[in-house]
Protein backbone atom coordinates (compact mmCIF):
# COMPACT_ATOMS: atom_id res chain seq x y z
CA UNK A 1 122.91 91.01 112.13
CA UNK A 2 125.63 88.94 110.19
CA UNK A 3 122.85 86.19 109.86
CA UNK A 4 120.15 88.01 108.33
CA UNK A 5 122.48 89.65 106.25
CA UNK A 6 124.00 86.12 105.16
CA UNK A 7 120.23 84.88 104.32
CA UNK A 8 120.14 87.85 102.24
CA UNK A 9 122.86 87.42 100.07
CA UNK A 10 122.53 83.54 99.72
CA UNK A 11 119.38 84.15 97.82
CA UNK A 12 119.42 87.65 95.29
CA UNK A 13 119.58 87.31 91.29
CA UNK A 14 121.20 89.93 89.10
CA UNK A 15 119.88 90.60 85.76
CA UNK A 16 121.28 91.61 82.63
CA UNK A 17 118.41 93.41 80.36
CA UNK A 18 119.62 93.30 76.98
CA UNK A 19 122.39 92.60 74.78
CA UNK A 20 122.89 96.17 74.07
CA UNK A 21 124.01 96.77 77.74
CA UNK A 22 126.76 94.78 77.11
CA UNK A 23 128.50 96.97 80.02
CA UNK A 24 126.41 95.13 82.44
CA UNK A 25 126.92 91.66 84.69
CA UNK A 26 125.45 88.38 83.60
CA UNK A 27 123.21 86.94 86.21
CA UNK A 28 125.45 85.39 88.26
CA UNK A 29 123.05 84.21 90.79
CA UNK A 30 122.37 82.51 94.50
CA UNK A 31 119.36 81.76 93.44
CA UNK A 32 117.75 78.58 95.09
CA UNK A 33 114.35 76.97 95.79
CA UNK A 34 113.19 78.01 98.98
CA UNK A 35 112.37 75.74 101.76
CA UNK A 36 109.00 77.56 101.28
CA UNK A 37 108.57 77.04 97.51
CA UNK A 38 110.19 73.39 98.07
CA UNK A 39 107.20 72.78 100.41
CA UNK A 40 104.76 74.30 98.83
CA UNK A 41 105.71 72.24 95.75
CA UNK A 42 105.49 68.89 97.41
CA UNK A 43 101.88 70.03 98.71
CA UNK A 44 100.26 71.87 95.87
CA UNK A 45 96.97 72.32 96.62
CA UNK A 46 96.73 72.49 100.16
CA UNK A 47 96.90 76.48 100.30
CA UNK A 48 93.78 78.27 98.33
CA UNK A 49 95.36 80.68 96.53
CA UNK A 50 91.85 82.48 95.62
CA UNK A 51 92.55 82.69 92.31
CA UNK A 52 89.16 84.37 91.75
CA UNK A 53 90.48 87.41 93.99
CA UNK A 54 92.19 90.70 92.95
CA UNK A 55 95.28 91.05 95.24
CA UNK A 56 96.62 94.12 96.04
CA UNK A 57 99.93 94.41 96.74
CA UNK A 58 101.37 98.10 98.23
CA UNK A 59 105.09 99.19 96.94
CA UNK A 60 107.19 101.80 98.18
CA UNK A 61 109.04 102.97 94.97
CA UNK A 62 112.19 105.35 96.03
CA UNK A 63 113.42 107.08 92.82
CA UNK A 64 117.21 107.53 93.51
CA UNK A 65 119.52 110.55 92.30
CA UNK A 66 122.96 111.91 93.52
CA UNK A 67 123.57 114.12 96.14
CA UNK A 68 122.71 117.15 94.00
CA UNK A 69 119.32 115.68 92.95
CA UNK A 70 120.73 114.99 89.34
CA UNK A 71 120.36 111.38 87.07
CA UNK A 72 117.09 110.00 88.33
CA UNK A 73 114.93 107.97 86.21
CA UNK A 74 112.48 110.20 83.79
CA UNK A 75 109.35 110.44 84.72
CA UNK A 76 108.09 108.57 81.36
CA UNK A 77 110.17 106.02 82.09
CA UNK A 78 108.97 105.29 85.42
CA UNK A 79 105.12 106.16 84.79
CA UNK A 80 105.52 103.55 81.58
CA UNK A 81 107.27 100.66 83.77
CA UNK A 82 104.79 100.87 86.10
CA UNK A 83 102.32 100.39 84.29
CA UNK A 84 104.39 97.41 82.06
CA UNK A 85 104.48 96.03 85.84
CA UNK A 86 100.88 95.68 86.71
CA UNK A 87 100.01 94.43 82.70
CA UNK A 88 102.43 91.44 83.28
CA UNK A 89 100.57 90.50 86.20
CA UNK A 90 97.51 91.03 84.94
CA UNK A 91 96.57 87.10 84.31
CA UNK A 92 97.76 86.50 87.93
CA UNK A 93 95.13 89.11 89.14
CA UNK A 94 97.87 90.83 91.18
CA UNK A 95 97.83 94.51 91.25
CA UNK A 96 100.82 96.66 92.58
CA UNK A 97 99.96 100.14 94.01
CA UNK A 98 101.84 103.22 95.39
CA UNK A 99 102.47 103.30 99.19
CA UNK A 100 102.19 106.73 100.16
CA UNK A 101 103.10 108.46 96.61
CA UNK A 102 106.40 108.30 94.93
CA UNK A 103 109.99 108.69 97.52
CA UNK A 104 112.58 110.96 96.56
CA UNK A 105 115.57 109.92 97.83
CA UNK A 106 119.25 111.92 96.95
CA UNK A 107 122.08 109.86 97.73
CA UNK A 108 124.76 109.34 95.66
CA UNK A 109 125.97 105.76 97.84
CA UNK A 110 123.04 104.50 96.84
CA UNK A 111 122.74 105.69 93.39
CA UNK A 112 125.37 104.17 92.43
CA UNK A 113 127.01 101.42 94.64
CA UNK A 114 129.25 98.54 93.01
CA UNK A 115 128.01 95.83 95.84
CA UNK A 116 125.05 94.76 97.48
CA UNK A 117 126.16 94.43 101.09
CA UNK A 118 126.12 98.32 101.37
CA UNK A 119 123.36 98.60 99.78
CA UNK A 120 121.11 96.20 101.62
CA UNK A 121 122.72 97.99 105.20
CA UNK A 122 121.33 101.37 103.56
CA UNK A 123 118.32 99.70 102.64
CA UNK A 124 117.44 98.70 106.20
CA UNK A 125 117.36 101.77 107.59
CA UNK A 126 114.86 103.27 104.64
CA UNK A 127 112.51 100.50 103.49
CA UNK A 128 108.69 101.10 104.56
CA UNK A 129 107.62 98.08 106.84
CA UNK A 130 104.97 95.79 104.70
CA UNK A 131 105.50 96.71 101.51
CA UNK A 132 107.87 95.84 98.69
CA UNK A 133 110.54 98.19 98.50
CA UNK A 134 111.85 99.07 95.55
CA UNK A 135 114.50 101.32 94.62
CA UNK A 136 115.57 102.90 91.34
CA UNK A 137 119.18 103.76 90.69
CA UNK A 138 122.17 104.73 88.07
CA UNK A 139 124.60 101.89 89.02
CA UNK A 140 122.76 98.38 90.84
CA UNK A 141 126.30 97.44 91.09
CA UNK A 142 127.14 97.22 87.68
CA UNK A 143 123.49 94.74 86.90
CA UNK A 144 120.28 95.03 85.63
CA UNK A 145 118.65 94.75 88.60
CA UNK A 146 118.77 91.96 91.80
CA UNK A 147 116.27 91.22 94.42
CA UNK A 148 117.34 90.82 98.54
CA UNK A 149 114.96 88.86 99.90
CA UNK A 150 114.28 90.92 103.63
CA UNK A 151 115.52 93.92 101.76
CA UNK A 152 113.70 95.19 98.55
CA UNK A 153 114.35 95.34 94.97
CA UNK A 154 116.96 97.65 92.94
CA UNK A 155 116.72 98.40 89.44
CA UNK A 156 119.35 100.08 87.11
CA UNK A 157 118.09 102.96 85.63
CA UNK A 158 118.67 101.66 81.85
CA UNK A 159 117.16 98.68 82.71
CA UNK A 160 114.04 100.36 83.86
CA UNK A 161 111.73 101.43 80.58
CA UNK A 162 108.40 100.93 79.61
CA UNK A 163 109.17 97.91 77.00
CA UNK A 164 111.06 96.39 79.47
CA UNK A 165 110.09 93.22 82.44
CA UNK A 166 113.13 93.36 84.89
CA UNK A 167 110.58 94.91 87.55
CA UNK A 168 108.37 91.78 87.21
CA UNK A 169 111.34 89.28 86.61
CA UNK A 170 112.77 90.48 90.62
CA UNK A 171 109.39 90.97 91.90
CA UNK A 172 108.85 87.41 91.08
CA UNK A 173 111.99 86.28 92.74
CA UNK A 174 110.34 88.59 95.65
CA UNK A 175 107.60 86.18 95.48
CA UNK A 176 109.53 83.09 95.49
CA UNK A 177 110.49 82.06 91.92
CA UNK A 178 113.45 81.05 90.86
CA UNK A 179 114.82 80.92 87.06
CA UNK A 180 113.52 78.38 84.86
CA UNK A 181 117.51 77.53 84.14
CA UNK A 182 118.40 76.87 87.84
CA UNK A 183 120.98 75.20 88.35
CA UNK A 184 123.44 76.09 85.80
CA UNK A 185 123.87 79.15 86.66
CA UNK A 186 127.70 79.25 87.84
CA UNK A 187 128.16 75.75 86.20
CA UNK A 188 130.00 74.35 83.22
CA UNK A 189 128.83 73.85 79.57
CA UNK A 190 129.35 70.28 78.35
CA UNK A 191 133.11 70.69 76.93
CA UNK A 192 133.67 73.12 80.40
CA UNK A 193 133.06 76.26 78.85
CA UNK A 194 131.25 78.53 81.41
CA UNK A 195 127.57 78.24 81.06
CA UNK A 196 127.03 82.17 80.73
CA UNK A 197 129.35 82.90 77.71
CA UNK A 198 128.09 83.66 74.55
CA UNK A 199 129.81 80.68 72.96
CA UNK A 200 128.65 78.02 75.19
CA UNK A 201 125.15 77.20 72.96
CA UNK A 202 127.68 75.99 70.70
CA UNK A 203 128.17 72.87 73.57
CA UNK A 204 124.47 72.13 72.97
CA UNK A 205 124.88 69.63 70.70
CA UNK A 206 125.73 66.82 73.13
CA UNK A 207 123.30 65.49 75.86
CA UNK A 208 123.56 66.99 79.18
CA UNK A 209 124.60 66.05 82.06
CA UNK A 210 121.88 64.51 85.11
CA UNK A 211 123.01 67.05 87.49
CA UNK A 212 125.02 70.14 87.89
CA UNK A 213 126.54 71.57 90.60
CA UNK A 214 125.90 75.50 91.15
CA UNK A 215 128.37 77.42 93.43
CA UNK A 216 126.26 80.18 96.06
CA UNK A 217 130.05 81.73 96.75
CA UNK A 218 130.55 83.44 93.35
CA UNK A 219 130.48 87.24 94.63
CA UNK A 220 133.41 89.19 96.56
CA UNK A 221 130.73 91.07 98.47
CA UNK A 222 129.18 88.36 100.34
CA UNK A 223 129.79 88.24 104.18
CA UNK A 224 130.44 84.46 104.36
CA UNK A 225 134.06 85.21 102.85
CA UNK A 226 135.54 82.02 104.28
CA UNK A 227 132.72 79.56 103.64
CA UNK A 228 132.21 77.56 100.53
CA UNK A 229 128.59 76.67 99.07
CA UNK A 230 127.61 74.71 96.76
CA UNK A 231 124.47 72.81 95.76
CA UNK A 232 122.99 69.75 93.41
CA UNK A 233 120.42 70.81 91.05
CA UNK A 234 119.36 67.78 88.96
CA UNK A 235 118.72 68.89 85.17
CA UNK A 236 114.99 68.80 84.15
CA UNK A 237 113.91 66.52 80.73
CA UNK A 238 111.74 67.04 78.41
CA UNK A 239 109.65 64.15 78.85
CA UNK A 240 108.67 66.11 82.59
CA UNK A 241 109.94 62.60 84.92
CA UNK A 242 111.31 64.96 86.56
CA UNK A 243 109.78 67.79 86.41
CA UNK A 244 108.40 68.14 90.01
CA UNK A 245 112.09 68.36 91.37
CA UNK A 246 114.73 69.40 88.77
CA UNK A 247 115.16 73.01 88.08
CA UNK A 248 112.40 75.53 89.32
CA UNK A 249 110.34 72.82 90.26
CA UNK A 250 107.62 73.62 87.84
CA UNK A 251 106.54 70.91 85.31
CA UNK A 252 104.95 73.80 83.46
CA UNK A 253 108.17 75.78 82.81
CA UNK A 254 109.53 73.45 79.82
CA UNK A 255 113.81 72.63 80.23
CA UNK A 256 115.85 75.61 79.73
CA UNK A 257 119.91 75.43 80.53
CA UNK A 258 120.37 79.42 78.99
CA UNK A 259 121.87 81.01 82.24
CA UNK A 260 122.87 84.06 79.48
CA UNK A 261 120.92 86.40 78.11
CA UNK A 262 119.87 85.15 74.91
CA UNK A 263 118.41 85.96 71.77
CA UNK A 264 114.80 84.71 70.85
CA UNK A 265 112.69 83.50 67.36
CA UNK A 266 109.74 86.24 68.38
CA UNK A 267 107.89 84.02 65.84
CA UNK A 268 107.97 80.57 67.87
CA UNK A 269 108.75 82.36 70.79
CA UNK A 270 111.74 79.98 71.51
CA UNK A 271 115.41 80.30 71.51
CA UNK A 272 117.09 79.70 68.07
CA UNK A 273 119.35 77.09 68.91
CA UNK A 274 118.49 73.05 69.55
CA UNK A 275 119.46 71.69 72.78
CA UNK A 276 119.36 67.75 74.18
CA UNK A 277 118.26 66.88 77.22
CA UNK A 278 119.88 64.03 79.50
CA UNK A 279 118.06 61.74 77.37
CA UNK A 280 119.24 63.15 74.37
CA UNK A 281 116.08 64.81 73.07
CA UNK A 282 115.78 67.67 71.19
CA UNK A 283 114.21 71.05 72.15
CA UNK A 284 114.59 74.91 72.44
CA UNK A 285 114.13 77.11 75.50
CA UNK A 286 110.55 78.83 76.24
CA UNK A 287 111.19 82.66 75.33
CA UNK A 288 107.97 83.77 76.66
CA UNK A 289 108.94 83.23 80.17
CA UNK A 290 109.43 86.81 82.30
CA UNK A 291 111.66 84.49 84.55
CA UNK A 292 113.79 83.35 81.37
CA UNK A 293 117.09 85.23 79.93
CA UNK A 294 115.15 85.73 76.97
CA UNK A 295 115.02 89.15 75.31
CA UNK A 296 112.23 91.20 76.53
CA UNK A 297 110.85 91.47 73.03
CA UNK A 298 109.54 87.70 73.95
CA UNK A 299 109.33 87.59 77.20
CA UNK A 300 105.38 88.65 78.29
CA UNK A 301 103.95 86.04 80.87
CA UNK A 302 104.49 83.73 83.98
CA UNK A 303 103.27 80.14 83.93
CA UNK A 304 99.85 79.23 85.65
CA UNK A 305 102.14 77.33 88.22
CA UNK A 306 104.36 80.15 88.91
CA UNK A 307 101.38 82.17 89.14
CA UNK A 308 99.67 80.07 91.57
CA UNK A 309 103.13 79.77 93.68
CA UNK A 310 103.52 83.65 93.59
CA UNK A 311 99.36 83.66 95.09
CA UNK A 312 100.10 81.52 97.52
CA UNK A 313 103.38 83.00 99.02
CA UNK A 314 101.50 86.27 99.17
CA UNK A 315 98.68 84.65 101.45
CA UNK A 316 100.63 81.91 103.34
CA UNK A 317 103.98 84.05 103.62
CA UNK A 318 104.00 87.88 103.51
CA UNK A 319 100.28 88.29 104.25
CA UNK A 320 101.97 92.13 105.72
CA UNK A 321 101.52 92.63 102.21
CA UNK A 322 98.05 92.43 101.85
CA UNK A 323 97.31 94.55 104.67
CA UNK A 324 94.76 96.93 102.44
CA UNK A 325 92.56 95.09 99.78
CA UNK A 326 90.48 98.44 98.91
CA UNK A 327 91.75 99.98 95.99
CA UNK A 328 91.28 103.58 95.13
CA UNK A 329 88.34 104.67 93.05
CA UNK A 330 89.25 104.66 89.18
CA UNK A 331 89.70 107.57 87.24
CA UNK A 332 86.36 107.38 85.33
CA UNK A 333 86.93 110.86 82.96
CA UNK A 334 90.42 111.44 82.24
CA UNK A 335 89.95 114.80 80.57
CA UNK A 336 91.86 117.34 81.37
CA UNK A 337 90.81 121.40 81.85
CA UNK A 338 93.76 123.89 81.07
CA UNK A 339 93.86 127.21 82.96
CA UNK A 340 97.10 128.71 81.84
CA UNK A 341 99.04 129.65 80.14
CA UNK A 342 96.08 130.19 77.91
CA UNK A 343 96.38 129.51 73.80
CA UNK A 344 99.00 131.89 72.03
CA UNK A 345 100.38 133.40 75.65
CA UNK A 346 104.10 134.18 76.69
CA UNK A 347 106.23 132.55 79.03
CA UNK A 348 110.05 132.89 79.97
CA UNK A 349 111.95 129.24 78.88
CA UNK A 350 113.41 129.64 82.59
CA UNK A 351 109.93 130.02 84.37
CA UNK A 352 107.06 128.52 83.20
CA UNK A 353 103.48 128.37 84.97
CA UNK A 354 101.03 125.05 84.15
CA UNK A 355 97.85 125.19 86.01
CA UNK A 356 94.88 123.01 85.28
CA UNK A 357 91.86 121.98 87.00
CA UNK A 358 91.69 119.00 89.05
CA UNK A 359 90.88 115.11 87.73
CA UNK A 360 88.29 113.45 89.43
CA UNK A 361 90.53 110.92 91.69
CA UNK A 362 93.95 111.32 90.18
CA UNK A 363 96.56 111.18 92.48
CA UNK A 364 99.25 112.18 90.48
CA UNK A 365 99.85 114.41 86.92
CA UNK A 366 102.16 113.56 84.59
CA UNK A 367 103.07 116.87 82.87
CA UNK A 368 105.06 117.20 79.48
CA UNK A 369 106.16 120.29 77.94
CA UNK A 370 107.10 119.66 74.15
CA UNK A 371 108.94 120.81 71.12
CA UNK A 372 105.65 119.45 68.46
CA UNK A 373 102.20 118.53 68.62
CA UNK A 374 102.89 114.65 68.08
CA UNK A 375 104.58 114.70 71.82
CA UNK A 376 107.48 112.79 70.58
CA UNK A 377 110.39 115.72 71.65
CA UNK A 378 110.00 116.51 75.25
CA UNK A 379 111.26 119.35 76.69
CA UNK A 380 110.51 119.18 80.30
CA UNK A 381 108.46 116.45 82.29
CA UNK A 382 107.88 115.59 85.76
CA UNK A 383 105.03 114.11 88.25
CA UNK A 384 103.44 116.06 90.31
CA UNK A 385 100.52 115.73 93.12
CA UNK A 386 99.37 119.26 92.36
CA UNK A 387 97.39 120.61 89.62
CA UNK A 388 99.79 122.97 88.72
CA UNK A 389 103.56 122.96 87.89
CA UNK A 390 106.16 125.30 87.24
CA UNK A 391 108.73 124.09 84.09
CA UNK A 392 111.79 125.46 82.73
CA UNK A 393 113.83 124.36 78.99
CA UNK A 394 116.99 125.37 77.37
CA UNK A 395 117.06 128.83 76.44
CA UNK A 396 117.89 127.20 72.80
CA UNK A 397 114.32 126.03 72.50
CA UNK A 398 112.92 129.51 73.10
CA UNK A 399 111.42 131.85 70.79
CA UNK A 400 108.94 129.37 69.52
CA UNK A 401 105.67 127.66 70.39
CA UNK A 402 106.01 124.68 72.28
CA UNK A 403 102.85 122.36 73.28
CA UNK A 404 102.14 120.84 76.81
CA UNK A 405 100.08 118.68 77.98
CA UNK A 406 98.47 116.57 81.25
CA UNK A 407 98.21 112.59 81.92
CA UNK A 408 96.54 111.95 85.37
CA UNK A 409 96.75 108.57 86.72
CA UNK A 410 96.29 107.33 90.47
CA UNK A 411 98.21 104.82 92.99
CA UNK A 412 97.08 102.34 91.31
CA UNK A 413 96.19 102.43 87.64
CA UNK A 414 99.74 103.96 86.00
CA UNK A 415 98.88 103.19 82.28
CA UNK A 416 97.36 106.77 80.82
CA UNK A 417 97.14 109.35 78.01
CA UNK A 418 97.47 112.38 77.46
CA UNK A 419 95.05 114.65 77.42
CA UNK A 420 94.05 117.66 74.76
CA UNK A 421 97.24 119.26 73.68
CA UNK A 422 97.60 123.25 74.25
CA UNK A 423 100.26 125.59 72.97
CA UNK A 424 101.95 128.94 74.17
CA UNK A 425 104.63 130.77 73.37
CA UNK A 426 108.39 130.72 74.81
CA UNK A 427 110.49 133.61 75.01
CA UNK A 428 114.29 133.43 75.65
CA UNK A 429 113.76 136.79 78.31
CA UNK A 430 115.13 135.17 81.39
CA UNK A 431 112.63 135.53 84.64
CA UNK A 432 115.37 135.27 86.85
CA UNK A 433 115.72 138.84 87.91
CA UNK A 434 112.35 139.11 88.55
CA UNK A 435 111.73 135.69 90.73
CA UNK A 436 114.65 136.75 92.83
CA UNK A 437 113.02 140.33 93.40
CA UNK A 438 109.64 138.70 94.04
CA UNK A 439 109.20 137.32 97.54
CA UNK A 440 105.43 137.11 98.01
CA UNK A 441 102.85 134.47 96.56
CA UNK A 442 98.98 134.30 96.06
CA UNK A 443 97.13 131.62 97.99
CA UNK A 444 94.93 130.18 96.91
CA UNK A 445 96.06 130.45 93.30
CA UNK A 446 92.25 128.95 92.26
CA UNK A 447 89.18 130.17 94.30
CA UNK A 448 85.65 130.72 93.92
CA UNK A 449 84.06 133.84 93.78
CA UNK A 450 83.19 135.40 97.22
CA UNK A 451 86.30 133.93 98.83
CA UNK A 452 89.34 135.42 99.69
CA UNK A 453 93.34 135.18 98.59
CA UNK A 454 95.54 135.51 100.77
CA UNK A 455 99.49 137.50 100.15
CA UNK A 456 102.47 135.72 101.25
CA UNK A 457 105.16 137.71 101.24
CA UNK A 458 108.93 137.64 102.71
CA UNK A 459 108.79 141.40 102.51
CA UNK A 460 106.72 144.24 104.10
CA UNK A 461 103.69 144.96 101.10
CA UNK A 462 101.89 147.54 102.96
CA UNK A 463 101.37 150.25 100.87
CA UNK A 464 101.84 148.83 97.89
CA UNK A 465 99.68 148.79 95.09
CA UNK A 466 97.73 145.96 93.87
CA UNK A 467 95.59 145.90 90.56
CA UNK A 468 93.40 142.59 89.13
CA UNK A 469 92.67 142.82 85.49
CA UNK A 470 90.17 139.85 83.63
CA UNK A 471 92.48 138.92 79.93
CA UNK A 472 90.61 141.27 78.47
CA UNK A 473 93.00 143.66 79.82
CA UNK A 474 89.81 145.63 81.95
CA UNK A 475 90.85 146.71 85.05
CA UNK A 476 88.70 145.28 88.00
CA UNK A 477 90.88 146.20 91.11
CA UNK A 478 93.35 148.91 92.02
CA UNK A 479 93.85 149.91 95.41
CA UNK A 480 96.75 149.86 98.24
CA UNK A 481 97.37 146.63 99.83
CA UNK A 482 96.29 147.84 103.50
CA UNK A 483 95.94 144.10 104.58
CA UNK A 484 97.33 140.62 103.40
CA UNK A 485 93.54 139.46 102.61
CA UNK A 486 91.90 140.81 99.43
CA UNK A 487 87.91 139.67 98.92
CA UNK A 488 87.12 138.75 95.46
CA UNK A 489 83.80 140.06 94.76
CA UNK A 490 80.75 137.78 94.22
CA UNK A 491 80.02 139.39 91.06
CA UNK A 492 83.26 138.09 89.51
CA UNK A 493 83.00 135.38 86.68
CA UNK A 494 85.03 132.29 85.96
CA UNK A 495 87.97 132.71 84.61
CA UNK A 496 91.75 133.65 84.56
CA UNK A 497 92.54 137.08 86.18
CA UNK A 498 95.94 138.74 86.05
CA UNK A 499 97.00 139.77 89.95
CA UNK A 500 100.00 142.57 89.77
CA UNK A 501 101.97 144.12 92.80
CA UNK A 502 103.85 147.37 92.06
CA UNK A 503 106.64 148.16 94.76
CA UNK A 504 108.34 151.21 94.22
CA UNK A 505 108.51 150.69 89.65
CA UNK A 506 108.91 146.76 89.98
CA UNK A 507 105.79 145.20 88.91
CA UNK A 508 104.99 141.66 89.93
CA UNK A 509 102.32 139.56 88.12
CA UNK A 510 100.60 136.29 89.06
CA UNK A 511 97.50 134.63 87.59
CA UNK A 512 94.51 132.93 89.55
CA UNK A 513 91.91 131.28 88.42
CA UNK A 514 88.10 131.82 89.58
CA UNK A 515 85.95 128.80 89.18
């Protein structure tokens, strides 16, 4: 165990997401060039990446909370970086899909752990096998994010939006890249100011050196307490000599010695500041890199050459990953049917009912409930794999219409709209009483005509009554419940009917929906 756990923490990358969240670690890094990518490198060419070919890669995505289920990542947040994920590897033809849905996972040692050695030991006994496992959490030890090769990727929550790449920056460390700027991470500036300080682009101005040394040992939490590591990275010039070995190996990732995250010209898409090279020439850091420090307002792409090295270590490395290359059939009409709560109808803020019909291959709803019609204040979200879901807001939003409305999406395509908006009305009456008197539920809550539904109940029902009325208020049914099956007639049209159960002078209502 202690060597696969040393591999492990020889080789992750913490990342700091933006200036902002100045709270959070610099990437302090044991990042290296594999003896994979270092071979693959000196024999580009020899593995066909089929570059022509859609790649499907599966992740198992475990959104993280505390013990009592609270501060996980919002469901727009997660729905949008998903999506961001899969657009910024688009032009490597790489798609990421959902392993087996969405994991909820409530732990507060993992939600918010301050090193990575318990982490990864928590992390063994949950990942999925063939897949990469990703996990979403309040505190990634006080980083952005950081990648354990054998082990999975962890986000930060804050670091985890829909504007923002750290999900592709670690997944491409997952797939064997390292940071354009290797080798200076841990280093010294030209004057010996530490090369991850805000002030050291100010030591810039002179040429730099041929080499720097990078130190593997910088963290408390690694396991090799007593043993010293350090490596030789030789610093890569502008005029690409030597390109093929300096750095990240890639002669199409220009020099870049920012091991801090740094502000970018979105104009040029460079850094602002001039740098020399070991020859003394001039030049400024590639922003657009997803494997830079840049801010993410520049960063958008990975080099053809990374790209190809990311293709190749899926096929020639972790082929488990590519264990099912038949996606799921597209959503081809997004819209959206609402059942209820119909236009204008009343709902308790503490007990809401959504219901809609199904999406032709959706796999999963997004569901908003929302203080105005632009869908700018929600109230209540979440994901679901139902077409229905019940909601709740702060009794301060009630007495007021409030609009909802449905994105679907599917394991694999995450970027979606929402549909046509619909309104009801919320009403600060709590529900509570009556959801703790009512112990019984309607199954199936939509049916066709001619079939049956089907009483659930905690509680003995026989004898009571039970009455169906269409919206109109006309009453269809009314009869004791002699039986926990009641046959809806043939003659019945579509539509929402009101169900209500009267024991003793409590009166229970549920709607279905005939279709």
């Amino acid at each position: 165990m202690l060597s696969r756990i040393s591999l492990i923490l020889l080789s992750f990358c913490f990342c700091m997401l933006t200036l902002a969240q100045s709270n959070l670690n610099l990437c302090g890094t044991f990042d290296h060039r594999s003896d994979w990518l270092k071979n693959y490198q000196r024999n580009s060419g020899l593995i066909d990446t089929r570059g022509g070919e859609k790649l499907y890669v599966p992740l198992s995505v475990f959104v993280v909370s505390n013990d009592d289920g609270t501060g996980e990542i919002s469901p727009e947040a997660l729905v949008g970086s998903l999506c961001t994920l899969n657009e910024d590897f688009e032009e490597a033809n790489i798609e990421f899909y959902l392993q087996g849905g969405f994991k909820y996972l409530s732990r507060s040692e993992m939600y918010s752990h301050d090193n990575t050695t318990d982490a990864a030991f928590q992390m063994f006994d949950l990942n999925i096998p063939n897949t990469i496992n990703c996990y979403i959490v309040g505190t990634a030890a006080g980083n952005c994010g950081y990648n354990l090769p054998y082990a999975g990727v962890v986000l930060d929550i804050n670091c985890t939006n829909p504007d923002d790449h750290t999900w592709a920056h670690e997944i491409g460390h997952n797939l064997s890249l390292p940071h354009p700027f290797l080798g200076w991470e841990g280093g010294t500036g030209y004057d010996g100011a530490p090369v991850g300080s805000a002030g050291s682009t100010e030591t810039f101005s002179q040429p730099a050196p041929e080499t720097v040394l990078y130190n593997y040992t910088l963290f408390k939490d690694s396991l090799l307490l007593d043993t010293l590591i350090i490596d030789t990275a030789f610093v890569e010039k502008v005029d690409g000599s030597n390109c093929a070995f300096a750095a990240d190996g890639f002669c199409d990732t220009p020099p870049d010695y920012l091991a801090y995250r740094w502000t970018c010209n979105q104009a040029e898409g460079t850094s602002i500041g001039n740098m020399l090279d070991p020859n003394g020439e001039s030049f400024k850091s590639d922003a657009t890199l997803i494997m830079s420090y840049a801010n993410d307002e520049c960063a958008s792409r990975f080099s053809g050459e990374q790209i190809e090295a990311m293709r190749a270590n899926l096929l020639d490395e972790k082929p488990e990953y590519l264990n099912n290359q038949i996606p799921a059939a597209s959503i081809e009409d997004p819209t959206v049917t609402y059942n209820f709560p119909i236009e204008g109808e009343t709902q308790p803020f503490d007990y809401i009912e959504l219901n809609w019909e199904p999406v032709e291959n959706a796999t999963h709803y997004f569901v908003q409930i929302h203080l105005n019609e632009t869908l700018t204040a929600p109230l209540w979200q979440d994901i679901v794999t139902e077409t229905s879901a019940i909601g709740d807001i702060i009794q301060g939003f009630a007495e007021r219409d409030v609009y909802w409305s449905v994105a679907p999406f599917t394991n694999y395509e995450f970027c979606t709209d929402f549909q046509e908006i619909q309104t009801f009305f919320v009403s600060n009456v709590s529900s509570t009483k009556d959801q703790l008197i009512r112990n019984w539920d309607i199954i199936p809550s939509v049916l066709q005509a001619g079939n049956s539904i089907n009483i659930e109940s905690e509680e003995n029902l026989l004898g009571a009554s039970i009455s169906i009325t269409d919206l109109t208020g006309k009453l269809l049914m009314d009869e004791k419940i002699n039986d926990s099956s009641i046959d809806i007639p043939l003659s019945w049209s579509t539509g929402i009917y009101l169900v209500q159960i009267q024991v003793n002078t409590t009166i229970h209502t549920q709607k279905i929906v005939i279709r």
